[in-house]
Protein backbone atom coordinates (compact mmCIF):
# COMPACT_ATOMS: atom_id res chain seq x y z
CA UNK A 1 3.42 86.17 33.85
CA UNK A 2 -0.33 86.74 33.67
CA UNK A 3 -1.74 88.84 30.70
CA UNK A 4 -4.77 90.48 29.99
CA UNK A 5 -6.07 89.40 27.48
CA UNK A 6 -8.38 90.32 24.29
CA UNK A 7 -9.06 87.70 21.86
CA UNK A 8 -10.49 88.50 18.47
CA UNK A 9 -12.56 86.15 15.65
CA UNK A 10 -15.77 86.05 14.15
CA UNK A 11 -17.42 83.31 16.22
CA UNK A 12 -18.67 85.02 19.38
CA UNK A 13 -19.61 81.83 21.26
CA UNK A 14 -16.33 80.31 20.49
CA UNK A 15 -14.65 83.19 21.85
CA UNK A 16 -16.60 83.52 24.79
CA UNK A 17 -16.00 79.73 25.35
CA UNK A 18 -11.58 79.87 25.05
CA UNK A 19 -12.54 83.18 27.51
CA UNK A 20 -14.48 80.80 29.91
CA UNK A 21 -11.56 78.22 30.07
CA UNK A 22 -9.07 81.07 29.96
CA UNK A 23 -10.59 82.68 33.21
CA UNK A 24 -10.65 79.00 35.00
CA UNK A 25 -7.26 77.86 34.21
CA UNK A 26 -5.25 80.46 35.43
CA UNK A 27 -7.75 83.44 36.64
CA UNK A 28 -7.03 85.51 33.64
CA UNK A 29 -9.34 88.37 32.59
CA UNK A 30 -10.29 87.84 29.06
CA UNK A 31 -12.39 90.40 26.67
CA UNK A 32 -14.28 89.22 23.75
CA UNK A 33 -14.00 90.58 20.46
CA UNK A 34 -15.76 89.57 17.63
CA UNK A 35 -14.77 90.93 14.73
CA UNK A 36 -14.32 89.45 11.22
CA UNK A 37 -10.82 89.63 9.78
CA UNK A 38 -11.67 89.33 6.34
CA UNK A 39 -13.53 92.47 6.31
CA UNK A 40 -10.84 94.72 5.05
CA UNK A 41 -12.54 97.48 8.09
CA UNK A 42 -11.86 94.57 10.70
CA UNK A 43 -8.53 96.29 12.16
CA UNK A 44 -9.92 99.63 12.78
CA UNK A 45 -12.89 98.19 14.28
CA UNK A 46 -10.24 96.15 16.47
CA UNK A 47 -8.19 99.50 17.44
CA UNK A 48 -11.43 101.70 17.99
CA UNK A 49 -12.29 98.91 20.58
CA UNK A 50 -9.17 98.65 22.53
CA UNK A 51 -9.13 102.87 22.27
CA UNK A 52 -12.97 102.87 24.21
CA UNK A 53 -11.53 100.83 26.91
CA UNK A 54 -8.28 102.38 27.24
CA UNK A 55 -6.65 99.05 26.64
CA UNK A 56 -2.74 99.38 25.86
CA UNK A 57 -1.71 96.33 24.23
CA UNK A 58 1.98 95.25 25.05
CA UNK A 59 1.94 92.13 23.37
CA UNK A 60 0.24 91.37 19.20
CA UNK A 61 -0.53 87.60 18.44
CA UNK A 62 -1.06 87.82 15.08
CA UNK A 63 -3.04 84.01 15.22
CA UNK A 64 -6.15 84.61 12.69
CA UNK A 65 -5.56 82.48 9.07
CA UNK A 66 -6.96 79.58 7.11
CA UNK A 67 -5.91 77.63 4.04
CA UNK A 68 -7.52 75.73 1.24
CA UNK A 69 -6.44 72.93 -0.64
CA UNK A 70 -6.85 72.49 -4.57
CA UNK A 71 -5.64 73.84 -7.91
CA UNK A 72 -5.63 77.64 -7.82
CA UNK A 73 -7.42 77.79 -11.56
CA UNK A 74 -10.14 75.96 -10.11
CA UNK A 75 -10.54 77.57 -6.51
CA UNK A 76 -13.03 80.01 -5.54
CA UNK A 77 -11.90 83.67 -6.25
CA UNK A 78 -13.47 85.08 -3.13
CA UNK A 79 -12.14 82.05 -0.99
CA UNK A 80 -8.48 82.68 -2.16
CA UNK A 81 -9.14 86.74 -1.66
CA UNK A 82 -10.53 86.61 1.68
CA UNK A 83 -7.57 84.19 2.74
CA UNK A 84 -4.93 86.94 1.69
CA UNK A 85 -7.10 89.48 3.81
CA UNK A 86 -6.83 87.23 6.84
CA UNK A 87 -3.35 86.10 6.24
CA UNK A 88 -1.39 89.14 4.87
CA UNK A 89 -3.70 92.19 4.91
CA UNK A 90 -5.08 91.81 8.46
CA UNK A 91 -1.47 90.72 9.76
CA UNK A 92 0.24 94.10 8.67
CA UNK A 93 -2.68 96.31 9.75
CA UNK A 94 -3.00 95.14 13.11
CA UNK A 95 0.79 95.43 13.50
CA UNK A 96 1.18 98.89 11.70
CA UNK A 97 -2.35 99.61 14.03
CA UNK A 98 -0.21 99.06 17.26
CA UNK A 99 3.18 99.05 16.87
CA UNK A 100 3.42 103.12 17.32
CA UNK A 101 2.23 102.96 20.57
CA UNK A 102 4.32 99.66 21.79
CA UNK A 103 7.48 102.40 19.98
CA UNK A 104 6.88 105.12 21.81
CA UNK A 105 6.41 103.14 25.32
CA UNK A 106 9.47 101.22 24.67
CA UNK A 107 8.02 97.93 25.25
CA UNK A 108 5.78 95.48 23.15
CA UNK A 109 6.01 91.94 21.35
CA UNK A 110 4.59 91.02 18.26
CA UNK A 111 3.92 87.61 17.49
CA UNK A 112 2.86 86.97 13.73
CA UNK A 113 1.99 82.83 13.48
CA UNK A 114 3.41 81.86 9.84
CA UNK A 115 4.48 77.64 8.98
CA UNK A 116 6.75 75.75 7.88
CA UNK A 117 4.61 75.98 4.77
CA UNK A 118 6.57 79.57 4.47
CA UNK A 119 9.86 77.80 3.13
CA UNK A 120 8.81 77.03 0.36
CA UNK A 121 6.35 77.22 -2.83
CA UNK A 122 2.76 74.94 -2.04
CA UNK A 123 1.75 73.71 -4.88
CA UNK A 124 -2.61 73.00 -4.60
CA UNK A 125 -2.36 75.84 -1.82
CA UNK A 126 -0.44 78.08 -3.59
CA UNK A 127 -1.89 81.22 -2.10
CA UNK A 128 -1.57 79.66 1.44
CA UNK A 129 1.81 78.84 1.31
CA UNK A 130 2.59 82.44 -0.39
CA UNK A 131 0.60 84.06 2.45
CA UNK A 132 2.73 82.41 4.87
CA UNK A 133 6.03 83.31 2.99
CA UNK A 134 4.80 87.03 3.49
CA UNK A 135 4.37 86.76 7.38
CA UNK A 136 7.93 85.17 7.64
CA UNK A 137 9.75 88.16 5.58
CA UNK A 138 7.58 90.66 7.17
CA UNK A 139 8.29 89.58 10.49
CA UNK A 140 12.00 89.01 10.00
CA UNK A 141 12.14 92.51 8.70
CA UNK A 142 10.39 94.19 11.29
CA UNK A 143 12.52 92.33 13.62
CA UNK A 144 15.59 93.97 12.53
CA UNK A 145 14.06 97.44 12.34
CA UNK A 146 12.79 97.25 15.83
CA UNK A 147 16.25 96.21 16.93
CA UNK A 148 17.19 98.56 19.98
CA UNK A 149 13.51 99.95 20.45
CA UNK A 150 12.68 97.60 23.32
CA UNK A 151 9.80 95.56 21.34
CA UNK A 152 10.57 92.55 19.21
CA UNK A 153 8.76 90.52 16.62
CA UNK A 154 8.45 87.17 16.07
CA UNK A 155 7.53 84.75 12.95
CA UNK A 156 6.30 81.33 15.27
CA UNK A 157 6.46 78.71 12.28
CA UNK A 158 5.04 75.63 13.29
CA UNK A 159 4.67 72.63 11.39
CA UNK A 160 1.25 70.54 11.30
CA UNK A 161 -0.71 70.84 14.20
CA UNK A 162 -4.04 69.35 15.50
CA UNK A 163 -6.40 72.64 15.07
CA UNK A 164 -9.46 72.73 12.91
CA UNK A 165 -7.25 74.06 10.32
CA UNK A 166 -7.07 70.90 8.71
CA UNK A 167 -11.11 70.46 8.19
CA UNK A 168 -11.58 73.91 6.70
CA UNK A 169 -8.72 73.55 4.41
CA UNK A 170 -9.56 70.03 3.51
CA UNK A 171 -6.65 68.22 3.71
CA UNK A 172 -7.11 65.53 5.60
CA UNK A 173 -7.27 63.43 1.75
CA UNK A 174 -4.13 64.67 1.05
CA UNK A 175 -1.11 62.36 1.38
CA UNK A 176 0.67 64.87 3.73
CA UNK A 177 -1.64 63.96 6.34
CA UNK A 178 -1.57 59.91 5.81
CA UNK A 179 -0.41 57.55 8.69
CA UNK A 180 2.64 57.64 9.53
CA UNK A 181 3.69 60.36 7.44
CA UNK A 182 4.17 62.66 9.99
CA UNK A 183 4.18 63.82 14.01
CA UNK A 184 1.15 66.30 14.49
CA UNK A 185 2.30 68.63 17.44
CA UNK A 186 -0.43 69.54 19.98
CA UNK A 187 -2.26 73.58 19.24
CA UNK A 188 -0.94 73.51 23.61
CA UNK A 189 3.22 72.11 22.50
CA UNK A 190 2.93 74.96 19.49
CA UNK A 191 1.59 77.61 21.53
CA UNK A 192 3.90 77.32 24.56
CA UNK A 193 7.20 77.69 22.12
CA UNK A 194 6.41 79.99 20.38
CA UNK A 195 5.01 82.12 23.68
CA UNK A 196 8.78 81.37 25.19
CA UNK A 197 10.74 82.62 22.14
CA UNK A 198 8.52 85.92 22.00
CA UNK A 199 8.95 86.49 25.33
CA UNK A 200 12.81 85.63 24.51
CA UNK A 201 12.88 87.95 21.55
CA UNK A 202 13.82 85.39 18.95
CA UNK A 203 12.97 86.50 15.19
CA UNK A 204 11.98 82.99 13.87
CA UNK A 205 10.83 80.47 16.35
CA UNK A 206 9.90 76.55 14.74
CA UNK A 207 8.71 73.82 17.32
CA UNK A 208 9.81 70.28 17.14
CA UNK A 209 13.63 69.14 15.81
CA UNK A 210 11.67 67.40 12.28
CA UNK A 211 10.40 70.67 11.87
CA UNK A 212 13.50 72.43 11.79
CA UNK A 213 15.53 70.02 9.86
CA UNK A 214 12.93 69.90 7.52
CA UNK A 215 12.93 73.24 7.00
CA UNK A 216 17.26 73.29 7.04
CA UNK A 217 16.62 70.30 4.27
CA UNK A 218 14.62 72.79 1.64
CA UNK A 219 17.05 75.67 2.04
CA UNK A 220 19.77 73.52 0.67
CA UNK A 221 17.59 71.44 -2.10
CA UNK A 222 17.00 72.42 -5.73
CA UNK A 223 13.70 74.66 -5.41
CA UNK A 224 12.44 72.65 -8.38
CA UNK A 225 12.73 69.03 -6.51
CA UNK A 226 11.28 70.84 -3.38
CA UNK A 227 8.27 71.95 -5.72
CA UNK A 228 7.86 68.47 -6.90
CA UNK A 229 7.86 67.19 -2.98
CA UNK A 230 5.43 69.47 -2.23
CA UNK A 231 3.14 68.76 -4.97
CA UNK A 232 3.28 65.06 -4.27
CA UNK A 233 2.63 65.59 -0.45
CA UNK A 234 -0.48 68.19 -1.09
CA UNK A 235 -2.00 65.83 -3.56
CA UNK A 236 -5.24 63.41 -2.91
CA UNK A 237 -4.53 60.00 -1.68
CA UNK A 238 -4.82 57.56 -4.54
């Protein structure tokens, strides 16, 4: 199925660039967006757009987030702020923007990206990991009220991928991301499953069978050994 589509972030060039290779690949039209997610005005500006070019939007990928890595009494305030207006903030007031319309249509898909990082408590990216937690439970719950409405939402969880994510959060001294520690899926692999089970309807969608025993393993572990993993995986190499 070919979308149009409107991609949003802060980086202009980089947008117009994924546009460029969008548009080549498969003839797509793609609008550029930039707008800044962690300015708290960053949805509206979002929804005024799409309203001055009579865009309807029948499918929400909720993609923008970040992460840090470090002890939370140490981390910058505005860092850890600006990542729950990105994460959380941004997430439910694009969705509460344009689910209405998507309602009233009868049709729509939301797609809200969360991690495996939801499951559980991140110790050295606590507010990261808590973020994520939010996206998962909002998105669960908003797939259960929309049950019937013909639109769906979806929490994609994936587990580590190759993005820049990993050089702006700064974890690539952390033992989680050591040799042979663990399979990186491709930003392509992640992006293709979790496009499949929102165009499936599936609440909770998590690539690659490690993944999803991992997360099966932490449901049924003592939260205070999964705490202890955690912190061991998300600290520096020694």
């Amino acid at each position: 199925e070919r979308w149009r589509l409107v991609l949003v972030a802060r980086n202009q060039e980089a947008l117009k660039a994924v546009a460029i290779a969008a548009q080549g690949l498969s003839g797509t039209t793609a609008d550029v967006l930039p707008v800044d997610l962690a300015d708290p005005a960053g949805p509206e500006k979002v929804m005024r757009a799409l309203e001055r070019e009579s865009i309807v939007v029948d499918a929400l990928v909720n993609n923008a987030g970040f992460g840090s890595n470090g002890a939370f009494a140490s981390a910058r305030v505005e860092n850890e702020l600006a990542m729950i207006q990105v994460n959380v903030a941004a997430v439910t007031h694009l969705t509460r923007l344009l689910l209405p319309g998507m309602i009233e249509r009868r049709r729509g898909r939301v797609l809200n990206v969360a991690s495996t990082a939801a499951f559980q408590a991140g110790p050295f990216m606590a507010v990261y990991y808590a973020s994520k937690a939010f996206v998962l439970s909002f998105s669960e719950a908003l797939a259960e009220e929309l049950r019937g409405t013909g639109v769906t939402a979806t929490a994609l969880c994936p587990g580590p991928t190759r993005t820049g994510f990993g050089d702006r959060a700064g974890m690539h001294e952390i033992r989680l991301f050591s040799r042979g520690l663990l399979r990186m899926h491709t930003a392509q692999a992640v992006a293709e499953v979790g496009y499949r089970g929102m165009m499936r309807g599936q609440a909770v969608v998590i690539p690659g069978l490690l993944n999803r025993l991992g997360v099966q393993s932490v449901r049924f572990s003592p939260r205070s050994l999964v705490r202890r993993i955690v912190r061991r995986l998300n600290s520096p190499r020694s």
